[in-house]
C-alpha atoms as a PDB file:
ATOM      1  CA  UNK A   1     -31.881  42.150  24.293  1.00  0.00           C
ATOM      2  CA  UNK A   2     -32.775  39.194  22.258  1.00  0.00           C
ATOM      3  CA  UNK A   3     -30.331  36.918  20.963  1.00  0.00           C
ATOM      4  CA  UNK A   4     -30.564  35.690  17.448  1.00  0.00           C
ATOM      5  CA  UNK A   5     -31.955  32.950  16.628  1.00  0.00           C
ATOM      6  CA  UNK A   6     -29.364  29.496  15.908  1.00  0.00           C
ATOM      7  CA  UNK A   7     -29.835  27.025  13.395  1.00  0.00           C
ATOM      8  CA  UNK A   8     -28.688  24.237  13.592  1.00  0.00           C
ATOM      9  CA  UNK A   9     -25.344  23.042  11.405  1.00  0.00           C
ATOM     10  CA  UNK A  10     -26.111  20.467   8.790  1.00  0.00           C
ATOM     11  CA  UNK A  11     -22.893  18.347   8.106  1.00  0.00           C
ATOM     12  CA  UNK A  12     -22.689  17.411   4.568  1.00  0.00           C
ATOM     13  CA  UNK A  13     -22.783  13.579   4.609  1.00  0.00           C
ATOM     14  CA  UNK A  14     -20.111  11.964   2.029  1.00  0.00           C
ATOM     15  CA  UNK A  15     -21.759  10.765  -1.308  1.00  0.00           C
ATOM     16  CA  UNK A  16     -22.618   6.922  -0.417  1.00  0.00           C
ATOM     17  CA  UNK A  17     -22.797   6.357  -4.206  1.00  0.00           C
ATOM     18  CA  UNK A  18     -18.566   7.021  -3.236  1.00  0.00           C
ATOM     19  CA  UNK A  19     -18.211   3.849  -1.605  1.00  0.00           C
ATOM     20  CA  UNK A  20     -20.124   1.303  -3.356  1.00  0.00           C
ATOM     21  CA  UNK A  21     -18.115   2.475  -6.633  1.00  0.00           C
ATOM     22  CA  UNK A  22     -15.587  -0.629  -8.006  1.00  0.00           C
ATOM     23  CA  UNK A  23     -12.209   0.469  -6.906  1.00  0.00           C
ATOM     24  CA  UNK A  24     -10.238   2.423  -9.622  1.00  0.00           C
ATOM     25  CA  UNK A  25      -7.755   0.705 -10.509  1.00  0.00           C
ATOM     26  CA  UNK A  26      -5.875   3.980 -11.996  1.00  0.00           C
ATOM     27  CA  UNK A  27      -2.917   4.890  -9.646  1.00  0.00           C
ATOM     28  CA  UNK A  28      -3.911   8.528 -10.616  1.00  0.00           C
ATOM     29  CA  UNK A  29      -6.695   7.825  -8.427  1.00  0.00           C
ATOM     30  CA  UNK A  30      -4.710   7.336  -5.260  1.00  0.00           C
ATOM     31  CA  UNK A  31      -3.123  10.224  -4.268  1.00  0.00           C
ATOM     32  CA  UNK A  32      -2.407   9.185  -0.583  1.00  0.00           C
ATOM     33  CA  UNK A  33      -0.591   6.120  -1.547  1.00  0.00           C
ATOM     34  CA  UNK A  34       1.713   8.396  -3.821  1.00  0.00           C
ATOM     35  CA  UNK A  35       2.553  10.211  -1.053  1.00  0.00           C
ATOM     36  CA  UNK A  36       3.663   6.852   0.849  1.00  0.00           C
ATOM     37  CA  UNK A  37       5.461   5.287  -2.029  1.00  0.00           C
ATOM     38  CA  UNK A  38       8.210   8.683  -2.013  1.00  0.00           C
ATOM     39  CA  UNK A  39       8.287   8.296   1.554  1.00  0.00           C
ATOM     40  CA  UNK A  40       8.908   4.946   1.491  1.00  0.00           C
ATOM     41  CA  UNK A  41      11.246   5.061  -1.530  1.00  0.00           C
ATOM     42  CA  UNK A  42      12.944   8.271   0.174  1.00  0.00           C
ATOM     43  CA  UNK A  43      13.857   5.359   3.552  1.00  0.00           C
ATOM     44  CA  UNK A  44      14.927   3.083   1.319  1.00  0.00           C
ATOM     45  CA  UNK A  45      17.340   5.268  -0.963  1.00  0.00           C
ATOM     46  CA  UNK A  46      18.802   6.615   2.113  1.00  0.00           C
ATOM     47  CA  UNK A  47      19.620   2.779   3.655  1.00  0.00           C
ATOM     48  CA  UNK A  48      21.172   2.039   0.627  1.00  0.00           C
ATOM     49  CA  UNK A  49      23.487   4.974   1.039  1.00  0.00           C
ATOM     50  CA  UNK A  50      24.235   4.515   4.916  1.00  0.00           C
ATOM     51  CA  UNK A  51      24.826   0.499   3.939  1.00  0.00           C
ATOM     52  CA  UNK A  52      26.953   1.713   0.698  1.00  0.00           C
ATOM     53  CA  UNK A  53      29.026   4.252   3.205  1.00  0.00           C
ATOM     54  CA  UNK A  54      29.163   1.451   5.922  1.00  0.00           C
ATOM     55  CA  UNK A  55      31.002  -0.972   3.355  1.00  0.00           C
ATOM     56  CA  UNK A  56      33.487   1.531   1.493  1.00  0.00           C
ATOM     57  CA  UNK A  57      34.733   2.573   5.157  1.00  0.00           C
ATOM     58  CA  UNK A  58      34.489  -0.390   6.704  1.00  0.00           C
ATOM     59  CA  UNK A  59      35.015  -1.198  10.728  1.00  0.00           C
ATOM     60  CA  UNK A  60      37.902   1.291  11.661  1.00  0.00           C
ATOM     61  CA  UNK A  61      35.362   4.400  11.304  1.00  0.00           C
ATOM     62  CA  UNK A  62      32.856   3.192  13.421  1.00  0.00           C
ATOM     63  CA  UNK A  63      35.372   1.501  16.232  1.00  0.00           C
ATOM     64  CA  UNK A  64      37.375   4.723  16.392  1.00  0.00           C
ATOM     65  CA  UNK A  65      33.658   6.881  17.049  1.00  0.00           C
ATOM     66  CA  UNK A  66      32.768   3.563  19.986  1.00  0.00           C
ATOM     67  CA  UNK A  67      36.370   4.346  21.789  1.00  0.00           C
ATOM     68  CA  UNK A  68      35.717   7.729  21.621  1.00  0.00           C
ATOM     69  CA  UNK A  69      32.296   7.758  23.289  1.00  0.00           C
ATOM     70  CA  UNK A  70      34.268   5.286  25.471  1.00  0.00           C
ATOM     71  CA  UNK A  71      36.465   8.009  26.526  1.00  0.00           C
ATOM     72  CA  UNK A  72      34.452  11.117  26.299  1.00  0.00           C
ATOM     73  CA  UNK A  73      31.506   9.141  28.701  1.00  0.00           C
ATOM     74  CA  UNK A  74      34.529   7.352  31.220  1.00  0.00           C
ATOM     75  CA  UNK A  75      32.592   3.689  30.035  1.00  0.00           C
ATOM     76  CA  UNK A  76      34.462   0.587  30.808  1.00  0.00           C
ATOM     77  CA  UNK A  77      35.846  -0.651  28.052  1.00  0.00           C
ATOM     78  CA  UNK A  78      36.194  -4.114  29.482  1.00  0.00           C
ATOM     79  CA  UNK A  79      32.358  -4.628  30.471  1.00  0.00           C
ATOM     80  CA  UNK A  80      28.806  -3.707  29.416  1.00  0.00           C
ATOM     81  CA  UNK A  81      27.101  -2.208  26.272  1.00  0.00           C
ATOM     82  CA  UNK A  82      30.680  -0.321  25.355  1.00  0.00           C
ATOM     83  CA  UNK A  83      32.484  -3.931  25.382  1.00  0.00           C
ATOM     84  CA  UNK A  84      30.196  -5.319  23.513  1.00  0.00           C
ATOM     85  CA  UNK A  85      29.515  -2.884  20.994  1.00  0.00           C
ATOM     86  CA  UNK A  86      33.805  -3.091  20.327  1.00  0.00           C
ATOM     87  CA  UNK A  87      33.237  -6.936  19.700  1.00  0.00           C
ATOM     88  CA  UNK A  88      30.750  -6.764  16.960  1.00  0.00           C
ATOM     89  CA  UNK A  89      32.418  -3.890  15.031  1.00  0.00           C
ATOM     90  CA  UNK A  90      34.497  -6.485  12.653  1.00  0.00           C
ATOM     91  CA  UNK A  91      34.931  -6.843   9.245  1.00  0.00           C
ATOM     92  CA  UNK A  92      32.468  -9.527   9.496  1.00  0.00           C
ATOM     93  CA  UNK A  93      29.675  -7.333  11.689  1.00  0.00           C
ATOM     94  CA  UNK A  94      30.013  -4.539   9.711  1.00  0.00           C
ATOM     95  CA  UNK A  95      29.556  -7.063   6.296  1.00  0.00           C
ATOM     96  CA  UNK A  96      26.361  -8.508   8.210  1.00  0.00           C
ATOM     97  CA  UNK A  97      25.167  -4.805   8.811  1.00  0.00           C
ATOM     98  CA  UNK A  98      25.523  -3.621   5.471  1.00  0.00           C
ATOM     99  CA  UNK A  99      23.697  -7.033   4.376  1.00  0.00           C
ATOM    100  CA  UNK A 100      20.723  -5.866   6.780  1.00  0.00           C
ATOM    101  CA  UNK A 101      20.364  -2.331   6.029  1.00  0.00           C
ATOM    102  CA  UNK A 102      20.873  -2.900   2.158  1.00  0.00           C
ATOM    103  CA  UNK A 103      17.918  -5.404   2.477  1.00  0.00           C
ATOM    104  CA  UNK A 104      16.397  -2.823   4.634  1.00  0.00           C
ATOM    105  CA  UNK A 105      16.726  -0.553   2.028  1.00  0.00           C
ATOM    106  CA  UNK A 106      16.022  -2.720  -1.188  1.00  0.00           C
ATOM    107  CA  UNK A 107      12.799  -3.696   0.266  1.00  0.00           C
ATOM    108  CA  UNK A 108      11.091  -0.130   1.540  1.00  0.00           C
ATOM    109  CA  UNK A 109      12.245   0.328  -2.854  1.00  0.00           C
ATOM    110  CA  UNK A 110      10.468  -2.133  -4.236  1.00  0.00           C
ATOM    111  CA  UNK A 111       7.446  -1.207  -1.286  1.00  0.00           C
ATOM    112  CA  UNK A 112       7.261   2.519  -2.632  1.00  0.00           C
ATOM    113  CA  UNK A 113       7.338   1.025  -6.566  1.00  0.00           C
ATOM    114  CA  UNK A 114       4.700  -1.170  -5.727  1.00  0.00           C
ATOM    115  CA  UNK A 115       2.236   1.529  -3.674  1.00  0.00           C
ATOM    116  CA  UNK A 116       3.333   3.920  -6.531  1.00  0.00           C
ATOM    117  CA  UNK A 117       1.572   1.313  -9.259  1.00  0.00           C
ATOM    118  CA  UNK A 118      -0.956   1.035  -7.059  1.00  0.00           C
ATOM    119  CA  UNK A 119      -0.283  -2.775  -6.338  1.00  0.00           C
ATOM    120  CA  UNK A 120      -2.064  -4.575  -2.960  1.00  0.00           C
ATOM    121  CA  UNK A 121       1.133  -6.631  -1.900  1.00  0.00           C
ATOM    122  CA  UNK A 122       2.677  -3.481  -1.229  1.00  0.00           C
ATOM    123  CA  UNK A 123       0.043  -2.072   0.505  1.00  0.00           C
ATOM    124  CA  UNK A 124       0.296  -5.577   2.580  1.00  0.00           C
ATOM    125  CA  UNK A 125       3.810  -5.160   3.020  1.00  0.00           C
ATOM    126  CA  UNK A 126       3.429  -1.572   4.508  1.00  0.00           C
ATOM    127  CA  UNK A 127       0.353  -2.585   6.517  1.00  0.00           C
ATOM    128  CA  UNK A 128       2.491  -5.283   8.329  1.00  0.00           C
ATOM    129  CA  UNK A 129       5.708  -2.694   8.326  1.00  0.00           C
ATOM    130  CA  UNK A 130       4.088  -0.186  10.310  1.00  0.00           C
ATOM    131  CA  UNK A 131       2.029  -2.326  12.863  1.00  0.00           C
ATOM    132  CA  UNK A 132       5.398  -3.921  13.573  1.00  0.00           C
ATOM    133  CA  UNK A 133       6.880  -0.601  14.377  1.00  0.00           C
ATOM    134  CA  UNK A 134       3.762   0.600  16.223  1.00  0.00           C
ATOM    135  CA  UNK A 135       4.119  -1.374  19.666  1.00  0.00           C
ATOM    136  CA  UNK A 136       7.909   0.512  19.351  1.00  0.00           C
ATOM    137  CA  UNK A 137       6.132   3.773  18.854  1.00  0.00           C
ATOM    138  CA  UNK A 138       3.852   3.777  21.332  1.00  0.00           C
ATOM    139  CA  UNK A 139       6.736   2.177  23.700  1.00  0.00           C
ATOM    140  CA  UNK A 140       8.753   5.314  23.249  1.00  0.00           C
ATOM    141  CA  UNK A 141       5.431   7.356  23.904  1.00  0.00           C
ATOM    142  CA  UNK A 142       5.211   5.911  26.829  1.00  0.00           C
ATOM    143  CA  UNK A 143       8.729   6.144  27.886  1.00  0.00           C
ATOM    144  CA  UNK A 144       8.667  10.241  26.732  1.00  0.00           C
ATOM    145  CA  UNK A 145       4.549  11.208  26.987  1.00  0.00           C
ATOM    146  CA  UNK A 146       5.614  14.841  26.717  1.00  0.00           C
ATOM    147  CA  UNK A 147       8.035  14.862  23.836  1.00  0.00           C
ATOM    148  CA  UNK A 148       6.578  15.530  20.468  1.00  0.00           C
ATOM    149  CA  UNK A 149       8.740  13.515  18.404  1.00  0.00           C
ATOM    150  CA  UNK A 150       7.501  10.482  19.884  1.00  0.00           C
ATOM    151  CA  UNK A 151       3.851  11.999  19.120  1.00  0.00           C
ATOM    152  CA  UNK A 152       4.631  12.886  15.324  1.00  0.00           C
ATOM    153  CA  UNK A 153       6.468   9.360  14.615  1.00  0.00           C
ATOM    154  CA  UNK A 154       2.833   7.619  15.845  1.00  0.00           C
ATOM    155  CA  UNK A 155       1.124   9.794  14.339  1.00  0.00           C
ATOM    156  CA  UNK A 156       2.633   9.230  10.972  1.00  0.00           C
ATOM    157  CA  UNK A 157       2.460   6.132  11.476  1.00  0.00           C
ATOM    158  CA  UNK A 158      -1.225   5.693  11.966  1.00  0.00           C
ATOM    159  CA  UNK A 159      -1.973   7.560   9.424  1.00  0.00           C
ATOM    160  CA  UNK A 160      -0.051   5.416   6.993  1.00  0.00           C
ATOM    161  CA  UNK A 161      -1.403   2.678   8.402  1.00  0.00           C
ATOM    162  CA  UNK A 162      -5.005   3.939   8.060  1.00  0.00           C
ATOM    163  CA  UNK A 163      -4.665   5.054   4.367  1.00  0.00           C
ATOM    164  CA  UNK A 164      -2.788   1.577   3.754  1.00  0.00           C
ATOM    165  CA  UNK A 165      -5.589  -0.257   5.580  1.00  0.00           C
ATOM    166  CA  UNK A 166      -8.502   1.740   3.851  1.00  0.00           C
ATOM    167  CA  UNK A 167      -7.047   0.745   0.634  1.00  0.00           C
ATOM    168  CA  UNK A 168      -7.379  -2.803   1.131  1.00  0.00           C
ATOM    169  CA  UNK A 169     -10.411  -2.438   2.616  1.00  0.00           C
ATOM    170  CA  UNK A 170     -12.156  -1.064  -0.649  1.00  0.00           C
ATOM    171  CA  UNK A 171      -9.816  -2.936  -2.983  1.00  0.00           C
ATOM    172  CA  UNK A 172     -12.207  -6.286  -0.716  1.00  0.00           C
ATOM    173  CA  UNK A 173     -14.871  -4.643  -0.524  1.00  0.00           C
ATOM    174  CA  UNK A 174     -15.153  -3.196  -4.104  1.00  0.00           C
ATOM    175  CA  UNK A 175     -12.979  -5.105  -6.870  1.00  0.00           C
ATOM    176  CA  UNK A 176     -12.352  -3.592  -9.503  1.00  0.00           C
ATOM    177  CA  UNK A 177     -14.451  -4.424 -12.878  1.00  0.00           C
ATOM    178  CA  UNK A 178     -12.987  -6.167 -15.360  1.00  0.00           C
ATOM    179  CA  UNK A 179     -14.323  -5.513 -19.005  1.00  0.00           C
ATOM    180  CA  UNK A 180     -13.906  -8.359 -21.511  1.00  0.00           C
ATOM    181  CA  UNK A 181     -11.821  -8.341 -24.418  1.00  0.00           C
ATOM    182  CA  UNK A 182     -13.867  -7.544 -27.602  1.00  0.00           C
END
């Protein structure tokens, strides 16, 4: 019995006309960083909302939810994390909260406007955001190797980071062309 014959596969090689092109600036013409800017813009609406719900209910909420993980865990109130966590929640930590997560919140905004008009501080700004989260992530990869939320949160990640990164790299590497005014 003779086998048949195998040729060999012949990958198709990307179009290297592609990447000395100027980059477009279009933001039709950037799909991936669409996607980014409504997840970004998605993190941010959502801070705005926990900071909003933080300030209209104030300290009571949250100290009533510490004293009763107090109670249901048998934590010493008088030492440790559970102590502490009862002296922050204040009127004044819960204003300095809501100051941090609205900033939080206000700034993944204006990150998602800017990626969604296709604009290279934002693409900056997210390049910085996720490699500051990324120690973090892999941190809590370490910590849990086998769970796979730890593995889809990097993951994400790194993929935002290497569509971010790509994008500046070609925006460098290619500027765009600029046609005079007639």
């Amino acid at each position: 019995m003779r086998l048949p014959d195998i040729q060999p596969m012949h990958l198709s090689k990307r179009d290297p006309s592609q990447d000395d092109a100027p980059y477009n600036p279009d933001p039709r013409a950037h799909p991936g960083l669409h996607v980014i800017a409504l997840f970004e813009a998605t993190k941010g609406f959502l801070a705005l909302i926990a900071a909003s719900g933080l300030a209209i209910t104030g300290p009571d909420p949250v100290r009533h939810f510490v004293w009763t993980l107090i109670r249901r865990f048998n934590l010493d109130a008088r030492h440790g994390i559970a102590a502490w966590i009862d002296q922050i929640v204040s009127p004044t930590g819960v204003h300095i909260a809501v100051a941090v997560v609205f900033g939080y919140g206000l700034l993944h905004i204006a990150e998602g406007w800017g990626l969604w008009r296709d604009k290279a501080w934002a693409s900056w700004l997210g390049c910085v955001g996720v490699a500051a989260y990324l120690p973090f992530d892999l941190y809590a990869l370490y910590r849990h190797p086998l769970h796979w939320l730890a593995w889809g949160v990097v993951a994400i990640n790194l993929v935002i980071l290497y569509v971010l990164a790509r994008d500046l790299l070609k925006r460098h590497n290619h500027p765009p062309v600029v046609q005079p005014a007639e």
